[in-house]
C-alpha atoms as a PDB file:
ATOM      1  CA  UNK A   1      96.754 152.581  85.447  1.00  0.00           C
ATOM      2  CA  UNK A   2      99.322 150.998  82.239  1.00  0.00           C
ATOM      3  CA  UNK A   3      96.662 149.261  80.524  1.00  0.00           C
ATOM      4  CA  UNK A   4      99.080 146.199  80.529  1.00  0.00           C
ATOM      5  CA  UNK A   5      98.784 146.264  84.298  1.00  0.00           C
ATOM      6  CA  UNK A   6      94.688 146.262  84.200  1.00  0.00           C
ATOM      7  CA  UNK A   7      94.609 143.811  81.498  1.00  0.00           C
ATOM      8  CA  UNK A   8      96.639 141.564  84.009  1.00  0.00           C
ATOM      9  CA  UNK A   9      94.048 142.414  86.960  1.00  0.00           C
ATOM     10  CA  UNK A  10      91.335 141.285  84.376  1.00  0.00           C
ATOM     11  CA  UNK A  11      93.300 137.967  83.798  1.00  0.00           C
ATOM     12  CA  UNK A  12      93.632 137.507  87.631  1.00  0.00           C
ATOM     13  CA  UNK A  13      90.045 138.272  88.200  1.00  0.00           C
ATOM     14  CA  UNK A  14      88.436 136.134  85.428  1.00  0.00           C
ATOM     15  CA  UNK A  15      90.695 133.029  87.170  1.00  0.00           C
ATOM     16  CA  UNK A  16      89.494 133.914  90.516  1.00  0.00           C
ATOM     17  CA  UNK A  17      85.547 134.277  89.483  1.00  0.00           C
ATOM     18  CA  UNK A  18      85.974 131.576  87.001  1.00  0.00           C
ATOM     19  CA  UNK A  19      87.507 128.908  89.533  1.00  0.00           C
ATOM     20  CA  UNK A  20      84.965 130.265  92.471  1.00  0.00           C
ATOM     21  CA  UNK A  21      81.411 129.697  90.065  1.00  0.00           C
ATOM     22  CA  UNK A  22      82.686 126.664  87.933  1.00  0.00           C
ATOM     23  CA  UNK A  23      81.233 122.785  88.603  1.00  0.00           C
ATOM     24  CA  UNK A  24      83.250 120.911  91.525  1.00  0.00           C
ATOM     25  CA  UNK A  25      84.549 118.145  89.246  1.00  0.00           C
ATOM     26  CA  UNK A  26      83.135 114.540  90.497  1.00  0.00           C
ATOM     27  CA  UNK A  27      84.924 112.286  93.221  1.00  0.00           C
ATOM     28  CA  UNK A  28      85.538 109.007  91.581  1.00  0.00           C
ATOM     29  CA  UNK A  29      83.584 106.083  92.886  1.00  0.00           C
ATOM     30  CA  UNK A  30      85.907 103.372  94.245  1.00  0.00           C
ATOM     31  CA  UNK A  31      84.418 100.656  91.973  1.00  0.00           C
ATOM     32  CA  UNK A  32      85.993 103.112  89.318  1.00  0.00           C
ATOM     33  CA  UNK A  33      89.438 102.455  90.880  1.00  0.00           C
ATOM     34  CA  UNK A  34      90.886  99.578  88.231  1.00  0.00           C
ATOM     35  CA  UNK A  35      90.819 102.524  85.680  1.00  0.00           C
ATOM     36  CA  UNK A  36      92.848 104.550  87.712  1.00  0.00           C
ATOM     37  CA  UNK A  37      96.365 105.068  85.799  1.00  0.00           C
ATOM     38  CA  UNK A  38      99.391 106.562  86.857  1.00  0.00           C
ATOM     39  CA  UNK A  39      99.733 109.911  86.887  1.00  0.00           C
ATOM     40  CA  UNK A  40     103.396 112.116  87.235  1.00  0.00           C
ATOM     41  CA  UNK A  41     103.530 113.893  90.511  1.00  0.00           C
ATOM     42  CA  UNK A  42     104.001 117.246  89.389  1.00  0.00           C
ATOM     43  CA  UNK A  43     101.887 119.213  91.988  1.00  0.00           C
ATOM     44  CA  UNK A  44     104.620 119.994  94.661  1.00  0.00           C
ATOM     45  CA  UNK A  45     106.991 122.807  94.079  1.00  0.00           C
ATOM     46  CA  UNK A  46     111.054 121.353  94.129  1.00  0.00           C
ATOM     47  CA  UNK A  47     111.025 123.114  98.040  1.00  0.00           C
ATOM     48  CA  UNK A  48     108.593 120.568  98.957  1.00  0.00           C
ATOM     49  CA  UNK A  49     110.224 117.454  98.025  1.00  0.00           C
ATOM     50  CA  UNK A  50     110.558 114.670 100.087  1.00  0.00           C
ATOM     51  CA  UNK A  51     114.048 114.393  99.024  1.00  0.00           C
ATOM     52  CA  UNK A  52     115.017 117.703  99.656  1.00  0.00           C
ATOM     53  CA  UNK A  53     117.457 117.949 102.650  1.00  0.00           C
ATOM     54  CA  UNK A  54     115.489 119.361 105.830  1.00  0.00           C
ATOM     55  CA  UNK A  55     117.220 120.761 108.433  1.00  0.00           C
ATOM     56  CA  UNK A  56     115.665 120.209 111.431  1.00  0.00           C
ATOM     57  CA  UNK A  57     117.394 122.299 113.861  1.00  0.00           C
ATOM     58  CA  UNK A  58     116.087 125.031 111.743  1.00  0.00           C
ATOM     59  CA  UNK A  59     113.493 127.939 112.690  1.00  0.00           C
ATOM     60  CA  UNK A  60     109.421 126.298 111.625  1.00  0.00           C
ATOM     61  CA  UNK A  61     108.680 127.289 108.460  1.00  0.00           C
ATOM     62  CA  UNK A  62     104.453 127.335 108.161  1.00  0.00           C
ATOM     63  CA  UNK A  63     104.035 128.362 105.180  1.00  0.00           C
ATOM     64  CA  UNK A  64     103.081 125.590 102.959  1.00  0.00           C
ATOM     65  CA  UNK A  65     100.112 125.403 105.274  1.00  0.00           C
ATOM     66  CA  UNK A  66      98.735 128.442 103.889  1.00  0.00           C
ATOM     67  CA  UNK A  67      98.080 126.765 100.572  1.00  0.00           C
ATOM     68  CA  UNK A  68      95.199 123.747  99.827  1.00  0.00           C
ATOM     69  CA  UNK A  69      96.484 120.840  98.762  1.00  0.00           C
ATOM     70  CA  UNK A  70      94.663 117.769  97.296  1.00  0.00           C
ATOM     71  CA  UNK A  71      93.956 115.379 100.370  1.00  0.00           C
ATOM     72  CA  UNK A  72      90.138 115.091 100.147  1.00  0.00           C
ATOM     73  CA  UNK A  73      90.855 113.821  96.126  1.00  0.00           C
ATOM     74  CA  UNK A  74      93.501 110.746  97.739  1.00  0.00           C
ATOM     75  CA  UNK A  75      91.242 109.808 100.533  1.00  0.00           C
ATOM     76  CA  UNK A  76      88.181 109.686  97.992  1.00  0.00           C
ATOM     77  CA  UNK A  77      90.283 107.187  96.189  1.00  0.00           C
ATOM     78  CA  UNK A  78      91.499 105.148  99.076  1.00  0.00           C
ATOM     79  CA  UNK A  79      90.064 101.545  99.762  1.00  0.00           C
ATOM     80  CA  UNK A  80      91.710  98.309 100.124  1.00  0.00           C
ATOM     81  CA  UNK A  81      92.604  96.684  96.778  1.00  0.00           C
ATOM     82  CA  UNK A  82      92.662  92.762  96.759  1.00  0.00           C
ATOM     83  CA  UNK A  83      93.885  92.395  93.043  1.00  0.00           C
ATOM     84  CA  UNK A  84      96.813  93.658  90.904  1.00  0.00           C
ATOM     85  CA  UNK A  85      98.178  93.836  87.489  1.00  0.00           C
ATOM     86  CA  UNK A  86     100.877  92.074  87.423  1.00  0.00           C
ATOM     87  CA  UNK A  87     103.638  94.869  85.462  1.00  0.00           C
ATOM     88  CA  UNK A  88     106.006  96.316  87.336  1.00  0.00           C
ATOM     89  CA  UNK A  89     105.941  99.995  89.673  1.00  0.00           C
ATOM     90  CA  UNK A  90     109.233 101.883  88.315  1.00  0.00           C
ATOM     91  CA  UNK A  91     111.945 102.256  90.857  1.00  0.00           C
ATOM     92  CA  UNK A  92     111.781 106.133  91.071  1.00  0.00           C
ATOM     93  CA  UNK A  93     107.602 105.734  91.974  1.00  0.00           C
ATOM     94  CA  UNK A  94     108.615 103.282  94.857  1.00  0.00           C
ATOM     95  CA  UNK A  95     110.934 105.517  96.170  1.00  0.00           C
ATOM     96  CA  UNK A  96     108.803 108.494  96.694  1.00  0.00           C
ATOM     97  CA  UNK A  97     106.234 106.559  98.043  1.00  0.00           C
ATOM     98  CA  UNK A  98     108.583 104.968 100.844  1.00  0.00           C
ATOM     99  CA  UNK A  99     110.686 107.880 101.703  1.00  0.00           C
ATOM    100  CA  UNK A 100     107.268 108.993 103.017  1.00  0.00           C
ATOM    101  CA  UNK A 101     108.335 107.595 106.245  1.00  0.00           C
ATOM    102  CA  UNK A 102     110.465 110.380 106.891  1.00  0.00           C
ATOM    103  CA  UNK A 103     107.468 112.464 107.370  1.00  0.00           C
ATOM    104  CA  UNK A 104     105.622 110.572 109.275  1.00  0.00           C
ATOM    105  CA  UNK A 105     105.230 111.122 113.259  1.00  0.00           C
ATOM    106  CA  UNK A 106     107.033 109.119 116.302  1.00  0.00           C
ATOM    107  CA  UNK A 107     107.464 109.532 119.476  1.00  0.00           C
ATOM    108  CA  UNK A 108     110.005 112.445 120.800  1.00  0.00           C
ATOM    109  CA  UNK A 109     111.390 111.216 117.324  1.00  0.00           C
ATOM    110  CA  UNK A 110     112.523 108.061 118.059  1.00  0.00           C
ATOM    111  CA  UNK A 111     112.015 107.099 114.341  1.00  0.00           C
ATOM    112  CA  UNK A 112     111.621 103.501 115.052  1.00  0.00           C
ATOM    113  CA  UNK A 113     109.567 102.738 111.973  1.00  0.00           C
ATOM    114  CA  UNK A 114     111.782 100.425 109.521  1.00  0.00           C
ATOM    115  CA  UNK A 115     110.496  99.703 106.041  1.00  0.00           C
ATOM    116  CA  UNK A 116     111.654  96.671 103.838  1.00  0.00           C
ATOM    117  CA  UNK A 117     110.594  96.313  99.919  1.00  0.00           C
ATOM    118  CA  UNK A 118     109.697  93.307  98.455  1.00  0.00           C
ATOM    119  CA  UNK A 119     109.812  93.501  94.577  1.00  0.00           C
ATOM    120  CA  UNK A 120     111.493  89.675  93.237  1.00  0.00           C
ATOM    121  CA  UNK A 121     108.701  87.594  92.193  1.00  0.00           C
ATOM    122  CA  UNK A 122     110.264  84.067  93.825  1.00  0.00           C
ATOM    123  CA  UNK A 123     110.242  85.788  97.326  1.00  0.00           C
ATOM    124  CA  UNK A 124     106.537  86.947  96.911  1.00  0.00           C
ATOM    125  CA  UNK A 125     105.930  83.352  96.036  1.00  0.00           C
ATOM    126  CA  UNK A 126     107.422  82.244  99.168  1.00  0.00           C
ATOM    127  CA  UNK A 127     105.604  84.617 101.291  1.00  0.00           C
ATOM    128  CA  UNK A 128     102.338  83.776  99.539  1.00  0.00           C
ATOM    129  CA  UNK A 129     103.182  80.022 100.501  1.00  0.00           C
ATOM    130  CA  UNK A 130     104.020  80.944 104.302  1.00  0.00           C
ATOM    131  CA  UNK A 131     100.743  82.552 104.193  1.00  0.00           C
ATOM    132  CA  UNK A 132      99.004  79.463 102.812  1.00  0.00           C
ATOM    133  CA  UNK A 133      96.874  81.188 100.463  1.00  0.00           C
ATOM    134  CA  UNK A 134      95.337  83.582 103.148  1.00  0.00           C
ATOM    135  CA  UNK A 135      96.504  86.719 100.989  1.00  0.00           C
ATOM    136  CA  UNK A 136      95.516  85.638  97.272  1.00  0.00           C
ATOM    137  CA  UNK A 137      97.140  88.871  96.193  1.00  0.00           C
ATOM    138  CA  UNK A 138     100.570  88.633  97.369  1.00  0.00           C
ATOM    139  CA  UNK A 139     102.028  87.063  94.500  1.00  0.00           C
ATOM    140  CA  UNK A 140     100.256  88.815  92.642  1.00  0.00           C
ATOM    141  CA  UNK A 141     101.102  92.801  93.818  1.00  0.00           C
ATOM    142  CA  UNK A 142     104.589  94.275  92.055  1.00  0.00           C
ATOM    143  CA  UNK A 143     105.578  95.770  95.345  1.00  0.00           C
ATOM    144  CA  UNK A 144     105.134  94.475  98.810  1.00  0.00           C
ATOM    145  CA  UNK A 145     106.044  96.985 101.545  1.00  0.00           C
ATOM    146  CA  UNK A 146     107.121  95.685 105.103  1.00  0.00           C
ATOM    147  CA  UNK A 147     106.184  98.152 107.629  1.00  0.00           C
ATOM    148  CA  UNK A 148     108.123  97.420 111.039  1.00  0.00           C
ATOM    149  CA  UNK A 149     109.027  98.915 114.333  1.00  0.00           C
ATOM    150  CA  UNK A 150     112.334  98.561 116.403  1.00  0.00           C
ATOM    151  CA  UNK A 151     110.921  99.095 120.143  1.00  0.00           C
ATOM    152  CA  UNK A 152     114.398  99.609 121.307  1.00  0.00           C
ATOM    153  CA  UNK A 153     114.631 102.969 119.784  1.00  0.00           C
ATOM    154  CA  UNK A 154     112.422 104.208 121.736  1.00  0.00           C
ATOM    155  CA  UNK A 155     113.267 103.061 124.819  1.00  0.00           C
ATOM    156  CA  UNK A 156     116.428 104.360 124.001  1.00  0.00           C
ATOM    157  CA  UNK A 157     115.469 107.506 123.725  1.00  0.00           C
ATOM    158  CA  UNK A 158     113.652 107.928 126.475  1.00  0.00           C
ATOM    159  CA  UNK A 159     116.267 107.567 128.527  1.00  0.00           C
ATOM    160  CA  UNK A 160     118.498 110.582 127.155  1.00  0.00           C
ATOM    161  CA  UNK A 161     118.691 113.318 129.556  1.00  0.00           C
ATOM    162  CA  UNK A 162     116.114 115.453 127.971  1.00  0.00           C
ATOM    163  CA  UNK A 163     113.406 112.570 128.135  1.00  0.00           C
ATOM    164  CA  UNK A 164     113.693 111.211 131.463  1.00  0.00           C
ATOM    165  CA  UNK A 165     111.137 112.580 134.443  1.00  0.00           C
ATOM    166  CA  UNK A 166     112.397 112.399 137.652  1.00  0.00           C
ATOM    167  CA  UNK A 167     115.624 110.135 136.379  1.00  0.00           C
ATOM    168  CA  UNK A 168     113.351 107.387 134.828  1.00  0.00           C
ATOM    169  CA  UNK A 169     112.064 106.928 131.312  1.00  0.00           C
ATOM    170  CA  UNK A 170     108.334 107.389 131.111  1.00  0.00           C
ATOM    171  CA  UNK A 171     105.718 105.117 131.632  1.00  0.00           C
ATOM    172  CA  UNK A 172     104.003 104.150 128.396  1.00  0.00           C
ATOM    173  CA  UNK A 173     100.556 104.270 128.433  1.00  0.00           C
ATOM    174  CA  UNK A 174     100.527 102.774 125.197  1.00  0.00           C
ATOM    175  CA  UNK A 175     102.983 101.455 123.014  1.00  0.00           C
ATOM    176  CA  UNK A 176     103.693 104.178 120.967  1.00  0.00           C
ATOM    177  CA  UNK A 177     105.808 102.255 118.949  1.00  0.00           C
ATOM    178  CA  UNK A 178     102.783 100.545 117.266  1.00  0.00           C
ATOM    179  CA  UNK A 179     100.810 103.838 117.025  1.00  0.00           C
ATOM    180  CA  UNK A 180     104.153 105.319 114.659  1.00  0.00           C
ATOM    181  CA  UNK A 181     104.032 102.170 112.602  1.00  0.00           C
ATOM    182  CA  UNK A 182     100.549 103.008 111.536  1.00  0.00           C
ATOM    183  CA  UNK A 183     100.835 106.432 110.969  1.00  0.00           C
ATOM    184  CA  UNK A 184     103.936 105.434 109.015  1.00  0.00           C
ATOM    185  CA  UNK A 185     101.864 102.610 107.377  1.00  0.00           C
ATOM    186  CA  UNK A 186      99.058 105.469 106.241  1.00  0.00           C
ATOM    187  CA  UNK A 187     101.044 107.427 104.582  1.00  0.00           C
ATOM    188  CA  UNK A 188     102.296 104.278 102.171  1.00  0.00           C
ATOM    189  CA  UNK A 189      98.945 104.064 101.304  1.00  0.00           C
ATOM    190  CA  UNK A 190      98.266 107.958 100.036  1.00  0.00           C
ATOM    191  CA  UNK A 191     101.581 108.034  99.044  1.00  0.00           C
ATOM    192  CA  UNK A 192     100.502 104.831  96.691  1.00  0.00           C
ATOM    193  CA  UNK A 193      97.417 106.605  95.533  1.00  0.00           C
ATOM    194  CA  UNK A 194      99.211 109.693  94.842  1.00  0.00           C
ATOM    195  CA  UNK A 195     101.466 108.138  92.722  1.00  0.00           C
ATOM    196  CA  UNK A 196      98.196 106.432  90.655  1.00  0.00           C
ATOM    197  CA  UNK A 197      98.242 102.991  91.811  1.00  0.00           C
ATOM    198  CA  UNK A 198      96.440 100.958  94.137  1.00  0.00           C
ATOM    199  CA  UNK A 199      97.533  99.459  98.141  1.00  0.00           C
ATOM    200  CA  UNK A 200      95.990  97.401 100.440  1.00  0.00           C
ATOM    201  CA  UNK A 201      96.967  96.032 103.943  1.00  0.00           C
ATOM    202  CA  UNK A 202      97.025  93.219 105.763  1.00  0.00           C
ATOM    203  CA  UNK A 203      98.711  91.366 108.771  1.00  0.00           C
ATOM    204  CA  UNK A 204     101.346  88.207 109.062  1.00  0.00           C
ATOM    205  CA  UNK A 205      99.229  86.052 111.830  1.00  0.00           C
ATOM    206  CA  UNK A 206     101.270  84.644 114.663  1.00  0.00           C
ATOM    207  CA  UNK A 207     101.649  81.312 113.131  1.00  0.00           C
ATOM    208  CA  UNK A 208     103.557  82.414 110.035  1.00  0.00           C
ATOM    209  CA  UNK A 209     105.468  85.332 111.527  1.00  0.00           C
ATOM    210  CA  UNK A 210     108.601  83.067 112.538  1.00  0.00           C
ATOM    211  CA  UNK A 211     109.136  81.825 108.790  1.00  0.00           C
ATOM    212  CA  UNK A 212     108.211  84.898 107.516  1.00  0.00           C
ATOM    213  CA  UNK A 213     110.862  86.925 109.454  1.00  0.00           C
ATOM    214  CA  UNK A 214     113.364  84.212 108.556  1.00  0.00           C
ATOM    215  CA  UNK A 215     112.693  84.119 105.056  1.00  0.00           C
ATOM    216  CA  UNK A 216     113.118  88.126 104.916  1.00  0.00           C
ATOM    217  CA  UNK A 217     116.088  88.184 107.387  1.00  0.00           C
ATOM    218  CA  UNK A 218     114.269  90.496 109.734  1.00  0.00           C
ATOM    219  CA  UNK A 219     116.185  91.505 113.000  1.00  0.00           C
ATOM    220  CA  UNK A 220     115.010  89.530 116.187  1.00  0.00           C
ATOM    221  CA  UNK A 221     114.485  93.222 117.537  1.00  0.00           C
ATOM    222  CA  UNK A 222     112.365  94.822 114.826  1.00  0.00           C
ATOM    223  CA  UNK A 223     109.236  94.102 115.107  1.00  0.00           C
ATOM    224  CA  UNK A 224     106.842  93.070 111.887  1.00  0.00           C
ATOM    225  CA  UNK A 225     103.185  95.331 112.459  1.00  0.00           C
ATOM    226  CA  UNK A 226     101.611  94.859 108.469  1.00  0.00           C
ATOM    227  CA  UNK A 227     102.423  94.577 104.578  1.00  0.00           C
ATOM    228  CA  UNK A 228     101.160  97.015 102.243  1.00  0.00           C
ATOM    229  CA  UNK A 229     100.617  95.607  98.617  1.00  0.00           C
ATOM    230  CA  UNK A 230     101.107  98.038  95.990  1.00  0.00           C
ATOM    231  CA  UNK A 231     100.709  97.992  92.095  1.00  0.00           C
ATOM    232  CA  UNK A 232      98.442  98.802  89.124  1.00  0.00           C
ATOM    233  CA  UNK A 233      94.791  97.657  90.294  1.00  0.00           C
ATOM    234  CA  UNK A 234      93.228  94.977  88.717  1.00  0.00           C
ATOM    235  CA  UNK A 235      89.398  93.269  89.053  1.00  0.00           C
ATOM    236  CA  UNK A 236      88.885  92.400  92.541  1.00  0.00           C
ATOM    237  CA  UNK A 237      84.587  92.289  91.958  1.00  0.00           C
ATOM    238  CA  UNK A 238      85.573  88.310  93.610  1.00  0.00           C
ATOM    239  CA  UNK A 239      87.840  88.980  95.913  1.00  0.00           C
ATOM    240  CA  UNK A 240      86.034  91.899  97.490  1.00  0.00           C
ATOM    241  CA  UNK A 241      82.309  90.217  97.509  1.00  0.00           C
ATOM    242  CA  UNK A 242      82.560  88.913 101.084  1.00  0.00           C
ATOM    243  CA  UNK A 243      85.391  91.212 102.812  1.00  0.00           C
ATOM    244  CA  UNK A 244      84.524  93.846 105.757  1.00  0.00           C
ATOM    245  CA  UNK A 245      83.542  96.405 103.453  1.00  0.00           C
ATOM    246  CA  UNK A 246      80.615  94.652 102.149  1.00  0.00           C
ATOM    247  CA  UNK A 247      79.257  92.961 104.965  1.00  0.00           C
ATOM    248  CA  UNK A 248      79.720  95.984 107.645  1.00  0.00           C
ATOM    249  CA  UNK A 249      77.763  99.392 107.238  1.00  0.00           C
ATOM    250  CA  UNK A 250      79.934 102.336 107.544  1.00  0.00           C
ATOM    251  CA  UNK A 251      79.552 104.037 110.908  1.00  0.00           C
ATOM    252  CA  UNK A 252      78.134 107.585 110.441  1.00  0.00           C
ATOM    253  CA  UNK A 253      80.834 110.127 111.735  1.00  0.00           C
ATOM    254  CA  UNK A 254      78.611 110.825 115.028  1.00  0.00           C
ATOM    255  CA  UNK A 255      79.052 107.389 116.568  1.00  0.00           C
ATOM    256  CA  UNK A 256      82.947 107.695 115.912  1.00  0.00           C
ATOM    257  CA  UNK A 257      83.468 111.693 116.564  1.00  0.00           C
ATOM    258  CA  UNK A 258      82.841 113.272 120.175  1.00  0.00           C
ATOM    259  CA  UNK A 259      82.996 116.722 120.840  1.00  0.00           C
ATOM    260  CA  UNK A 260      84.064 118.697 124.397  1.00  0.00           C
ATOM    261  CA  UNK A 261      82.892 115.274 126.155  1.00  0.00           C
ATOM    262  CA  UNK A 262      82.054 112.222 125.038  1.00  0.00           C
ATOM    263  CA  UNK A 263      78.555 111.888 125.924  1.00  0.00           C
END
């Protein structure tokens, strides 16, 4: 064997032993988040993109699945954030983090989840006043995310040729609409922590949806499921010392996870 062939083997084989024996590097406590800092996302090869063009008529390629990627890391990170630094999220960061929605699932794609961005600081004032206060943070967070869902496009296409079952569109057994705007609404989230900063979610209650929708010119037809905050996380110690979080135990996976049947 060309010794400049085994001296590569040796390389490959230190890497492999080396990366199979060494320490598993420790998950970062969530109290730990307000020193999280943004970090470039450079771990997806250019095929990957989300702004690559996909073409979906095209024959299922599987074989990014072959390869690990870093999903236990995000989800060790991910908690709701209730305060924010108040400097800006660049443009380009924002955009990756929304186009997300183009991956995310619906419904014999209907795609009926519609995103609007929130970044002027007068219109976050306004929102935090329709709110009354409720949401501390909103005028706070750089970027608010609306996360909505236009029903009509998927009644619509259900009742293409290809959907309908015995000439009708289906009946729902749930709204499926909803479901897509929180898968869609998930994937802000990682997307946020991927890109280094911190998200949180809440909900417009029914009393300030009307004004809230007007203020944002929302269509009558799209409906308005949650906002996503997004931005550089700050100390939330206050914010956070009577929330869910802290005043519910986490379930243990057994009384949330059935297997075969569920008793």
């Amino acid at each position: 064997m060309p010794a400049e062939v085994d001296e590569a083997l040796d390389r490959v084989r230190f890497a492999f032993e080396h990366g199979l024996d060494g320490t598993v590097g420790t998950v970062r406590h969530p109290a730990g988040y307000a020193t999280l800092k943004r970090q470039p996302a450079h771990r997806l090869a250019e095929e990957d993109s989300l702004h690559t063009a996909v073409h979906d008529d095209a024959a299922a390629d599987h074989t990014a699945y072959s390869r690990r990627v870093e999903l236990a890391e995000i989800l060790a990170r991910r908690r709701m954030v209730r305060a924010y630094q108040r400097e800006p999220v660049p443009r380009d960061a924002i955009e990756r983090i929304v186009s997300t929605v183009r991956r995310a699932p619906s419904a014999g794609f209907s795609q009926g989840q519609r995103l609007l961005i929130v970044t002027e600081q007068e219109t976050r004032d306004r929102i935090d006043e329709i709110l009354r206060g409720y949401v501390p943070w909103v005028s706070e967070a750089p970027v608010l995310i609306v996360v909505g869902v236009r029903e009509d496009d998927y009644h619509e296409r259900y009742r293409k040729p290809d959907k309908l079952v015995e000439g009708q569109e289906i009946a729902w057994p749930v709204p499926y609409w909803h479901f897509d705007a929180g898968a869609a609404a998930m994937l802000i989230l990682l997307a946020a922590i991927d890109e280094g900063y911190a998200a949180g979610l809440f909900g417009i209650f029914a009393e300030a949806m009307e004004p809230f929708k007007q203020l944002l010119q929302i269509p009558d037809d799209v409906a308005v499921t949650c906002c996503i905050s997004i931005g550089a996380p700050a100390d939330d110690s206050s914010r956070s010392a009577t929330v869910s979080r802290l005043t519910q135990a986490r379930r243990p996976v057994d009384d949330l996870v059935h297997w075969e049947r569920w008793a």
